[in-house]
N, C-alpha and C. Protein backbone atom coordinates (compact mmCIF):
# COMPACT_ATOMS: atom_id res chain seq x y z
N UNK A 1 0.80 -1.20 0.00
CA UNK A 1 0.00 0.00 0.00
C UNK A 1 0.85 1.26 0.00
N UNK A 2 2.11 1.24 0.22
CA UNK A 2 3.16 2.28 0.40
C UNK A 2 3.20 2.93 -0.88
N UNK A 3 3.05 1.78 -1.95
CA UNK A 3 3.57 2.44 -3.45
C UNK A 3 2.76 2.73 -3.88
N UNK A 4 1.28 3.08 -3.35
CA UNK A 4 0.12 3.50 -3.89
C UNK A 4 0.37 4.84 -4.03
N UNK A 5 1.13 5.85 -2.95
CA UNK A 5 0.90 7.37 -3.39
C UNK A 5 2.05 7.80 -3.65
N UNK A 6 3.24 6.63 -4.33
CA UNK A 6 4.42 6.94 -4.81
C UNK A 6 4.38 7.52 -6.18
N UNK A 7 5.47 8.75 -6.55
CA UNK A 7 5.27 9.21 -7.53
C UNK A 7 6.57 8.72 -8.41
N UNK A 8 6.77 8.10 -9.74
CA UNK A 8 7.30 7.86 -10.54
C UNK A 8 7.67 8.64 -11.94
N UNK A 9 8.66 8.69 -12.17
CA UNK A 9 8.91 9.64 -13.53
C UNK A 9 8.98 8.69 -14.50
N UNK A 10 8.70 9.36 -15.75
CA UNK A 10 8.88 8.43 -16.87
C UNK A 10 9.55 8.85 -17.90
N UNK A 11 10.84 8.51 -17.90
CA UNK A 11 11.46 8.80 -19.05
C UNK A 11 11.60 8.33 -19.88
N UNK A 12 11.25 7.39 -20.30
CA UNK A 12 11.24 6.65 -21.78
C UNK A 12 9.84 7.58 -22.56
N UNK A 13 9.30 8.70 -22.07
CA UNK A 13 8.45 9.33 -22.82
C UNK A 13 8.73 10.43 -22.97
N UNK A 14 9.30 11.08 -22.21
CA UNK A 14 10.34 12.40 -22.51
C UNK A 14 11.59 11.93 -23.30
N UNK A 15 12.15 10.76 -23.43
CA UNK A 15 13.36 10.52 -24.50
C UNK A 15 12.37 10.25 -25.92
N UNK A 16 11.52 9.80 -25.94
CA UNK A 16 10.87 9.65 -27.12
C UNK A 16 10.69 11.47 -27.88
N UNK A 17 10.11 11.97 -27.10
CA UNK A 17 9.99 13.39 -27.99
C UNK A 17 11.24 14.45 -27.90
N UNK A 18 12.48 13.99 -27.64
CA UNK A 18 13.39 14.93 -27.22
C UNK A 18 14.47 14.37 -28.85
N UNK A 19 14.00 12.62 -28.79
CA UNK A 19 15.18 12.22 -29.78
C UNK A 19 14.58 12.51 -31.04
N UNK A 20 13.52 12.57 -31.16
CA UNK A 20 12.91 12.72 -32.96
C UNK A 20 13.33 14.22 -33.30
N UNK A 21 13.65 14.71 -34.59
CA UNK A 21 14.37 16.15 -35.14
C UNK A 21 13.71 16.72 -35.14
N UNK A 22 13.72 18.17 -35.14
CA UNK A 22 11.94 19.03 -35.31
C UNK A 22 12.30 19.34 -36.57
N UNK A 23 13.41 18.79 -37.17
CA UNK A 23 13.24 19.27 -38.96
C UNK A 23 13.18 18.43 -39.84
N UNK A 24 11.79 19.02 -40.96
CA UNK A 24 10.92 18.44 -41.95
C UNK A 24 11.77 18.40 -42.86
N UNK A 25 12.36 17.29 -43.53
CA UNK A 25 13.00 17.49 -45.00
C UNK A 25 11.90 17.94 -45.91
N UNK A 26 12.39 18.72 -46.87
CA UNK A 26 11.47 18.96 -48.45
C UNK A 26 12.66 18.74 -49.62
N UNK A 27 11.84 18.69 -50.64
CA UNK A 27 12.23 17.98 -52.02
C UNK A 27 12.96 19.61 -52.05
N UNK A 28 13.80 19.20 -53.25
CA UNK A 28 14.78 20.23 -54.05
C UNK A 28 13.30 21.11 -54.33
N UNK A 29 13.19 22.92 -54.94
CA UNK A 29 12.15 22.94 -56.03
C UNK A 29 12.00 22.89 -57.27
N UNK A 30 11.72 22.59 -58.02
CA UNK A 30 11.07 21.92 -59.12
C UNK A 30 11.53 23.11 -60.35
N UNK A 31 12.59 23.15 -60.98
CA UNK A 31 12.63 24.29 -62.09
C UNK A 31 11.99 24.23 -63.45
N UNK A 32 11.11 25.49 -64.02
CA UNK A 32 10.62 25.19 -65.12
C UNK A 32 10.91 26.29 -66.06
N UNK A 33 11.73 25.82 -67.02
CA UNK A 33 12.35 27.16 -67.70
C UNK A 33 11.77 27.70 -68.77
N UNK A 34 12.35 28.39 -69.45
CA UNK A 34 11.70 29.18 -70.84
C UNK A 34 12.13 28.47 -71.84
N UNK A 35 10.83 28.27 -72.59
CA UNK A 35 11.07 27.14 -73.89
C UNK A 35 10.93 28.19 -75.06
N UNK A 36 10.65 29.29 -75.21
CA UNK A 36 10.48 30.10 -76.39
C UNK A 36 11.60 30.52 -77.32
N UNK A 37 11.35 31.27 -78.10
CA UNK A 37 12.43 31.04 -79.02
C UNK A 37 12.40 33.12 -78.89
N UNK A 38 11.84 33.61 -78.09
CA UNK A 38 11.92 34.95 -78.12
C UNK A 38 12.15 35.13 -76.64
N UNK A 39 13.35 36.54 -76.21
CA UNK A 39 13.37 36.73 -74.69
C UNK A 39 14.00 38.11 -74.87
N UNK A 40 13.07 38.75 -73.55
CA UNK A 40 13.07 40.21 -73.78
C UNK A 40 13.41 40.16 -71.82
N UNK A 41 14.34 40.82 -71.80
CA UNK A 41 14.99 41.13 -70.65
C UNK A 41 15.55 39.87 -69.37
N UNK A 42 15.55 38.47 -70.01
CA UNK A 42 15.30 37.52 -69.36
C UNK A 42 13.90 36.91 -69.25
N UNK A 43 13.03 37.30 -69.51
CA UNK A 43 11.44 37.31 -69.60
C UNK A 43 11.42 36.17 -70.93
N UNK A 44 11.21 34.73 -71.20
CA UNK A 44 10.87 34.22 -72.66
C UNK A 44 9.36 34.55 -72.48
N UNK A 45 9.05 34.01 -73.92
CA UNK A 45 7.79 34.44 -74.61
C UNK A 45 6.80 32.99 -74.12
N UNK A 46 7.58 31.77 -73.61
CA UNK A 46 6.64 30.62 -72.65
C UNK A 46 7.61 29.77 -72.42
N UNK A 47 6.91 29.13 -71.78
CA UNK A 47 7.40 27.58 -70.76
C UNK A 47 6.99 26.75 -71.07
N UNK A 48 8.04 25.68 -70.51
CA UNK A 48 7.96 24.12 -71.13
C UNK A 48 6.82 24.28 -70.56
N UNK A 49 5.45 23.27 -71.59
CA UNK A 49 4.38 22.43 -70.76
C UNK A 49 4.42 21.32 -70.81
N UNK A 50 5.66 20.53 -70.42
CA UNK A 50 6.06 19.25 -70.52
C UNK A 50 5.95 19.29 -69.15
N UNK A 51 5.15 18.08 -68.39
CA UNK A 51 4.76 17.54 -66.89
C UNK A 51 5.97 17.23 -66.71
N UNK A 52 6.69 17.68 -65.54
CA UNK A 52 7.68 17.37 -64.63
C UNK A 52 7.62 15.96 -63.59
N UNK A 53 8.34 15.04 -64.08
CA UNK A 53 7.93 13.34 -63.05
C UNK A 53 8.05 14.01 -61.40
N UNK A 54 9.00 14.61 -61.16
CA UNK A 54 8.55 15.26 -59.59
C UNK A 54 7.08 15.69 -58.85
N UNK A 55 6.41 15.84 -60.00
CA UNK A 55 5.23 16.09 -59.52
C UNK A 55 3.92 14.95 -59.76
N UNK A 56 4.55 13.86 -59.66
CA UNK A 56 3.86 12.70 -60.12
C UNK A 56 2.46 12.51 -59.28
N UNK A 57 2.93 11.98 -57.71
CA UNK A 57 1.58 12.11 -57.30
C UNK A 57 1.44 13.42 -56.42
N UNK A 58 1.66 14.44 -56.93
CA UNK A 58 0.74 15.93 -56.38
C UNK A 58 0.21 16.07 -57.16
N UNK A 59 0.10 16.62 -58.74
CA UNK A 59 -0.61 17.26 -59.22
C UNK A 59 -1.13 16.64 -59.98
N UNK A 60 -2.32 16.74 -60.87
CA UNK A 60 -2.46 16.32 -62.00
C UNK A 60 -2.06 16.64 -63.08
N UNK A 61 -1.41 16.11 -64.24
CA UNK A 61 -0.91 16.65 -65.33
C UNK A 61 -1.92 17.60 -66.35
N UNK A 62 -3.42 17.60 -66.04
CA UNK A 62 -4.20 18.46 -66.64
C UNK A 62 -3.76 19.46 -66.01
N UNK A 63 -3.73 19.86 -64.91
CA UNK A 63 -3.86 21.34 -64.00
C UNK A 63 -2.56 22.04 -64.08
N UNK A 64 -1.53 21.10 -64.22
CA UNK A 64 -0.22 21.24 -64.55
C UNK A 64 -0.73 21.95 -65.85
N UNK A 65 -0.80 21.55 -66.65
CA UNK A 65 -1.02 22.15 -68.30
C UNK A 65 -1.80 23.65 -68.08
N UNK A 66 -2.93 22.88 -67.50
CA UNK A 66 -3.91 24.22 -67.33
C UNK A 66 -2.88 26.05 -67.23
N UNK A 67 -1.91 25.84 -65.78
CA UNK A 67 -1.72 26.45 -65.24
C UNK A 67 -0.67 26.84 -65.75
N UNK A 68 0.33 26.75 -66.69
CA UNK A 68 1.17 26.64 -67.32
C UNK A 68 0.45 27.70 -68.50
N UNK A 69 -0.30 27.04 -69.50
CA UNK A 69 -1.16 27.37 -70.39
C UNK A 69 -1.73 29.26 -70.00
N UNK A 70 -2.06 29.07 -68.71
CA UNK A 70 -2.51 30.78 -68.03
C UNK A 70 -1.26 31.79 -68.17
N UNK A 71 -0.47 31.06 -67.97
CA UNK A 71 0.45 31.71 -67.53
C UNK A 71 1.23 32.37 -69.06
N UNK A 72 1.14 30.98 -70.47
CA UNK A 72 1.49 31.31 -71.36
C UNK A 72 0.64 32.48 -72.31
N UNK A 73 -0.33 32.22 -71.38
CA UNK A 73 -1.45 33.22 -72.48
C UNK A 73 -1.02 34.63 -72.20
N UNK A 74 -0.60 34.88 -70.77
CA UNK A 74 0.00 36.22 -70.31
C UNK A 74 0.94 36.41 -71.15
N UNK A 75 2.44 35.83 -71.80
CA UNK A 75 3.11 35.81 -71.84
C UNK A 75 3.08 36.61 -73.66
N UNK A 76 2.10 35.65 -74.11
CA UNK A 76 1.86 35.88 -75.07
C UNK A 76 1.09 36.89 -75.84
N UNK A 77 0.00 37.79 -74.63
CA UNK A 77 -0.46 39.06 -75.03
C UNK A 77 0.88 39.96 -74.88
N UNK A 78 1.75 40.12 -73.95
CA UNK A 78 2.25 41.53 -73.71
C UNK A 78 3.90 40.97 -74.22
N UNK A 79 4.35 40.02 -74.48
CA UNK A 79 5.53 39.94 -75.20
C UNK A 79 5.92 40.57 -76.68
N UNK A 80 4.98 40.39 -77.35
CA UNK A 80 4.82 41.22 -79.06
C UNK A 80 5.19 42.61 -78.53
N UNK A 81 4.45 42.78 -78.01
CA UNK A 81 4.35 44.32 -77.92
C UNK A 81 5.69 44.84 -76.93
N UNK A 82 6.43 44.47 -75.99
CA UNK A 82 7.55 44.59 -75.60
C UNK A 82 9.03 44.36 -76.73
N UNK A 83 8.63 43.23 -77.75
CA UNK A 83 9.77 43.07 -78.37
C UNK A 83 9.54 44.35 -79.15
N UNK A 84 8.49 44.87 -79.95
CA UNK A 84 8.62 46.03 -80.52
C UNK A 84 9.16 47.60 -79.69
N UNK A 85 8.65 47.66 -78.67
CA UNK A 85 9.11 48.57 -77.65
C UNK A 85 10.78 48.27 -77.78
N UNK A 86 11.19 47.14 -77.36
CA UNK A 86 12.40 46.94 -77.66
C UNK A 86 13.16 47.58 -78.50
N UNK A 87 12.77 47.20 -79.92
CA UNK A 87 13.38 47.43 -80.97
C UNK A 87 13.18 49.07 -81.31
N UNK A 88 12.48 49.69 -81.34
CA UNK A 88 12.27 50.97 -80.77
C UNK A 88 13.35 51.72 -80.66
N UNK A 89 13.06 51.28 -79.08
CA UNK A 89 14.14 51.80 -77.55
C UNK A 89 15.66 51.79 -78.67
N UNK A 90 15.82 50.48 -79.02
CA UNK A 90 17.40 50.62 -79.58
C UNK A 90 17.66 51.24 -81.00
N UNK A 91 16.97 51.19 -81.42
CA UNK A 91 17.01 52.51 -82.49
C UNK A 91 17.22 53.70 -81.95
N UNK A 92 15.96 54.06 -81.39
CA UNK A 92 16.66 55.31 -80.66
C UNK A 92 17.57 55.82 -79.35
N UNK A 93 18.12 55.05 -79.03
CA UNK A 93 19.14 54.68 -78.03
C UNK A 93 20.27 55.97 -78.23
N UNK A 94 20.35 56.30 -78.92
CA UNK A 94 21.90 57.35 -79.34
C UNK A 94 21.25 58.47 -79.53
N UNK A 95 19.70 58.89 -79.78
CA UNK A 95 19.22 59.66 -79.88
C UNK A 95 18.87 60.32 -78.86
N UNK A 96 18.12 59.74 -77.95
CA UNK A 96 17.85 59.61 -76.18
C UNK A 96 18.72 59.54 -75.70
N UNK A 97 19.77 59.02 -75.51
CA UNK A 97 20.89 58.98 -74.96
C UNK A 97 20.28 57.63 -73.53
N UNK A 98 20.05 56.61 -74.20
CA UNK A 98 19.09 55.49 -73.21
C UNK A 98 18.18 55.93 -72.24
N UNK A 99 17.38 57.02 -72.77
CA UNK A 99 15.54 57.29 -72.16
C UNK A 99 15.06 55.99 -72.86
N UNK A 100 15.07 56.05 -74.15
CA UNK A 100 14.09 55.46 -74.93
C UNK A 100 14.03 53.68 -74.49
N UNK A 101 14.66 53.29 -73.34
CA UNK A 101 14.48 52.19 -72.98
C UNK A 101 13.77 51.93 -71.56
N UNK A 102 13.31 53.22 -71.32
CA UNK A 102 12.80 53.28 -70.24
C UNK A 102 10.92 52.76 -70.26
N UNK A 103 10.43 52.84 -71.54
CA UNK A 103 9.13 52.33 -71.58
C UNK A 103 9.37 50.57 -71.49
N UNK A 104 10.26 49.85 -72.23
CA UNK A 104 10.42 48.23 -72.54
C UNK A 104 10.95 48.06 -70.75
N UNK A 105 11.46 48.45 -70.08
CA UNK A 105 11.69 48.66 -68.76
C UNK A 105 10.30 48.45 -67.61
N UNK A 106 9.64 49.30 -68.33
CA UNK A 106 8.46 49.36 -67.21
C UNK A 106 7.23 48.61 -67.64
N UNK A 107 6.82 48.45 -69.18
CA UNK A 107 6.46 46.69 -69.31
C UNK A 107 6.65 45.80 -69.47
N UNK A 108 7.97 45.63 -69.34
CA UNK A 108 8.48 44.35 -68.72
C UNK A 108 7.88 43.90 -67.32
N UNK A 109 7.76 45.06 -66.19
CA UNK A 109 7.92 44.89 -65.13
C UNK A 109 6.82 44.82 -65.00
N UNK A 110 5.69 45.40 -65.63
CA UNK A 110 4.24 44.93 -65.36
C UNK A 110 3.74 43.80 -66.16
N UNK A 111 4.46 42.94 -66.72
CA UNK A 111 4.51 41.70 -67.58
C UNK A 111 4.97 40.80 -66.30
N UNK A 112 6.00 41.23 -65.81
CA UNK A 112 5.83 40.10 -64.74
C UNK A 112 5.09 40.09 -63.42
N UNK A 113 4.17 41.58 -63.18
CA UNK A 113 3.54 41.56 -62.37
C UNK A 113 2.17 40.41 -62.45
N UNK A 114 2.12 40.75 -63.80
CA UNK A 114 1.06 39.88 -64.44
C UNK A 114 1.01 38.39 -64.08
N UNK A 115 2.17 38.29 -64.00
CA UNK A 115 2.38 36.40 -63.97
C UNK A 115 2.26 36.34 -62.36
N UNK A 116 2.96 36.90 -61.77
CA UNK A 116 2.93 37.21 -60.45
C UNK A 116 1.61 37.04 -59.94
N UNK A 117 0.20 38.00 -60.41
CA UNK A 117 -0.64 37.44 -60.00
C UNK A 117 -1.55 36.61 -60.82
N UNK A 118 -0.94 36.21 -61.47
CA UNK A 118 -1.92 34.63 -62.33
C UNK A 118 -1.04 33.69 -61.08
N UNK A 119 0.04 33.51 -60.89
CA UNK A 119 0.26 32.71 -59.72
C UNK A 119 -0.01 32.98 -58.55
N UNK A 120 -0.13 33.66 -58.20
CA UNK A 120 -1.06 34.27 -56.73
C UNK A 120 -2.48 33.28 -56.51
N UNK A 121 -2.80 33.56 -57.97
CA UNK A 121 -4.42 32.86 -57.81
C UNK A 121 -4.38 31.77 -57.85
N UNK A 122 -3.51 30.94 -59.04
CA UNK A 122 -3.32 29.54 -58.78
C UNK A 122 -2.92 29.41 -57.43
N UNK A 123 -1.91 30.08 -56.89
CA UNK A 123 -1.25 29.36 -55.13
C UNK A 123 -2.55 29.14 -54.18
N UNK A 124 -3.16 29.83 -54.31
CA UNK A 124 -4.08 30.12 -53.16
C UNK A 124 -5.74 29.08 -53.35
N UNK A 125 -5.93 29.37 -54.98
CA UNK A 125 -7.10 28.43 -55.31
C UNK A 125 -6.77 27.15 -55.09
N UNK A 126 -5.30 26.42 -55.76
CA UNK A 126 -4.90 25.03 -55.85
C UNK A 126 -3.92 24.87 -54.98
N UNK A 127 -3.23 25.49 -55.42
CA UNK A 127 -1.34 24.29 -55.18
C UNK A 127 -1.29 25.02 -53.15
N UNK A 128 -1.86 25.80 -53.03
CA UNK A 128 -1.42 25.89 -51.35
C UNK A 128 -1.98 24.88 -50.45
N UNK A 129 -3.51 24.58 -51.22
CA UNK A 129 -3.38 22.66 -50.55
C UNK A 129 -3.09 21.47 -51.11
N UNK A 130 -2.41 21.38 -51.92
CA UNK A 130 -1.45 20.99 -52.13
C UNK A 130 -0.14 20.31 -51.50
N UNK A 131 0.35 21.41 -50.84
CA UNK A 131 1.47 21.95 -50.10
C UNK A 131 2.39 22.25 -51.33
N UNK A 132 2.20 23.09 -52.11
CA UNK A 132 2.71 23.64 -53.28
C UNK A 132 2.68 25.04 -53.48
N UNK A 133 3.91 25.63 -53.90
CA UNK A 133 4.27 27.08 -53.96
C UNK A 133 4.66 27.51 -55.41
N UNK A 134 4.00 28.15 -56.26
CA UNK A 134 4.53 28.73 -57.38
C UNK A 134 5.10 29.99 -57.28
N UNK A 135 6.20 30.12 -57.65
CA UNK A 135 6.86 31.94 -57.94
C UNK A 135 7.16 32.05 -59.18
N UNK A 136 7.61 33.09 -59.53
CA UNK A 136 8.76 33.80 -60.51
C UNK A 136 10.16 33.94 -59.90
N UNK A 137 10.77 33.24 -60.55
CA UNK A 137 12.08 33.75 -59.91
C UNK A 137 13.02 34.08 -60.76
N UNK A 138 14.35 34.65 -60.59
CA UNK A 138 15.58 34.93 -61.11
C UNK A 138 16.71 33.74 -61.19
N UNK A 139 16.78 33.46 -62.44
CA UNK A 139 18.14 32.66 -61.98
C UNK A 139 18.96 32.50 -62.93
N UNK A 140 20.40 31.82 -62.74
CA UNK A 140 21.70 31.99 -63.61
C UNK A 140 21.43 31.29 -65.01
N UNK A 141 21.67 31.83 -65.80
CA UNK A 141 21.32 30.40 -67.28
C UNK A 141 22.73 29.78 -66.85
N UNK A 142 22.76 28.42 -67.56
CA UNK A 142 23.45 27.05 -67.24
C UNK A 142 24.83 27.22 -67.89
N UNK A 143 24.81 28.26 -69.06
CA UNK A 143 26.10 27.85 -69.94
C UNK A 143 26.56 29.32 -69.99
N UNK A 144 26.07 30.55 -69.57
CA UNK A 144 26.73 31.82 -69.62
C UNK A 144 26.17 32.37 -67.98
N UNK A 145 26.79 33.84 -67.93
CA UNK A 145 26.94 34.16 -66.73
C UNK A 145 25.24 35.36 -67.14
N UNK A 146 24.71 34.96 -67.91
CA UNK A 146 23.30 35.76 -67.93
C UNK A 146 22.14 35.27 -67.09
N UNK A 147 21.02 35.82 -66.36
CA UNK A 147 19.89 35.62 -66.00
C UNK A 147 18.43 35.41 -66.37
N UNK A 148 17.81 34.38 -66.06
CA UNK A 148 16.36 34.30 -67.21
C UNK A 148 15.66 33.98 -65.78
N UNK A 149 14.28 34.17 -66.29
CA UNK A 149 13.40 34.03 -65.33
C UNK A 149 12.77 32.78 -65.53
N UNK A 150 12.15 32.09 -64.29
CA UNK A 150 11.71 30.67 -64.50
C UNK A 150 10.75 30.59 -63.56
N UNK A 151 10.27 29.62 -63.45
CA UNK A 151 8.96 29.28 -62.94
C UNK A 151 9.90 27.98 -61.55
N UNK A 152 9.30 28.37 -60.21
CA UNK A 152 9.92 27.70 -59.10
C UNK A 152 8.78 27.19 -58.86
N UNK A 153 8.86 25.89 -58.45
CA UNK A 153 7.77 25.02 -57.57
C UNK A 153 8.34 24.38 -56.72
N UNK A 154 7.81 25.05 -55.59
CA UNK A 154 8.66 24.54 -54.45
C UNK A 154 7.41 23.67 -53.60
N UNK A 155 7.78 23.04 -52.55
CA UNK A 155 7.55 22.01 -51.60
C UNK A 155 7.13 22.65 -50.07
N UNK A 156 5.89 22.85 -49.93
CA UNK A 156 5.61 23.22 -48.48
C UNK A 156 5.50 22.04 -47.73
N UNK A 157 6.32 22.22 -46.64
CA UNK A 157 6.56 20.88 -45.58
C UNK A 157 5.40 21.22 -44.59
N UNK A 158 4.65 20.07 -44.67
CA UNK A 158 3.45 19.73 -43.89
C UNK A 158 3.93 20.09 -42.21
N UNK A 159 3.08 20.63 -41.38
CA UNK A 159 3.03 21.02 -40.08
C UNK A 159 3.18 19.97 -39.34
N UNK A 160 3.74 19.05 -38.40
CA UNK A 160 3.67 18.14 -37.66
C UNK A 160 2.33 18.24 -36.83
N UNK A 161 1.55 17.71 -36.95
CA UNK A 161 0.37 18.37 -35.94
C UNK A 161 0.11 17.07 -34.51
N UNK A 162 0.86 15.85 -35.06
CA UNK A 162 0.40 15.07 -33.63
C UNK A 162 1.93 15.27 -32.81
N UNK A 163 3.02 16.02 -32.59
CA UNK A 163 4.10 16.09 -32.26
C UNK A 163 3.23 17.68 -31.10
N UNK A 164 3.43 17.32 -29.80
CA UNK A 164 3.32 18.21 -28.91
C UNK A 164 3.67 19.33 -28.85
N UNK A 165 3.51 20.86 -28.62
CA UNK A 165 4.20 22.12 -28.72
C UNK A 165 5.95 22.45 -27.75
């Protein structure tokens, strides 16, 4: 009856949650580059819509297309009209003394605002449950020291939710 109001610790249950890591691995993200045959400031004119095997069982390869496809349609209203701005700008380049590149400058930049929020809407409608992140990003091309913009799909690591605070 002594060991009835004895108090005992238990550590084999405090070593259980002390030894597991509190860090979630995630996959590399997922690069999707410019397949066009036109590129105006790093900006191409579209992207591969070739399904990436990394995304085998997340997405579906329709929505994949779908979303890809949105993104190309952006690409494809306001690119014409930038390469001409372009060509423009550098004609008159010596004339301006480089003003005249200041318009292909600032729709560019609302060309990628554009994509910016066509992915906004996809993140939030689809891929954020998911656990999927679309951006725009910047990055090095592979064989020169120039920059192109690409499409990132990255990996949101699920919340541990039965692991105690």
């Amino acid at each position: 009856m002594a060991d009835f109001d004895a108090i005992y610790e238990e550590n084999e249950e405090e070593e259980r949650f002390t030894e597991e890591p509190n860090v979630v691995s995630v996959p590399d993200p997922i690069v999707v580059r410019g397949a066009g045959n036109v590129t105006v400031f790093g900006l191409s004119n579209r992207f591969e819509i070739e399904f990436p095997s990394a995304l085998a069982a997340k997405v579906a390869p329709e929505e994949y297309r779908a979303s890809v496809a949105r993104i190309n349609s952006v690409l494809k209203k306001t690119l014409p009209v930038n390469a001409k701005w372009l060509f423009c700008g550098c004609v008159c380049c010596c004339c301006t003394l480089g003003c005249s590149m200041w318009p292909i400058v600032c729709l560019n930049k609302r060309t990628r605002h554009q994509i910016e929020k066509v992915l906004d809407w996809e993140n939030s409608h689809l891929y954020h449950k998911l656990c999927l992140h679309w951006k725009l990003a910047k990055q090095r091309c592979d064989s020169t020291s120039m920059q192109e913009y690409v499409l990132l799909i990255e990996f949101i690591p699920k919340v541990p939710i039965h692991r105690p605070d």
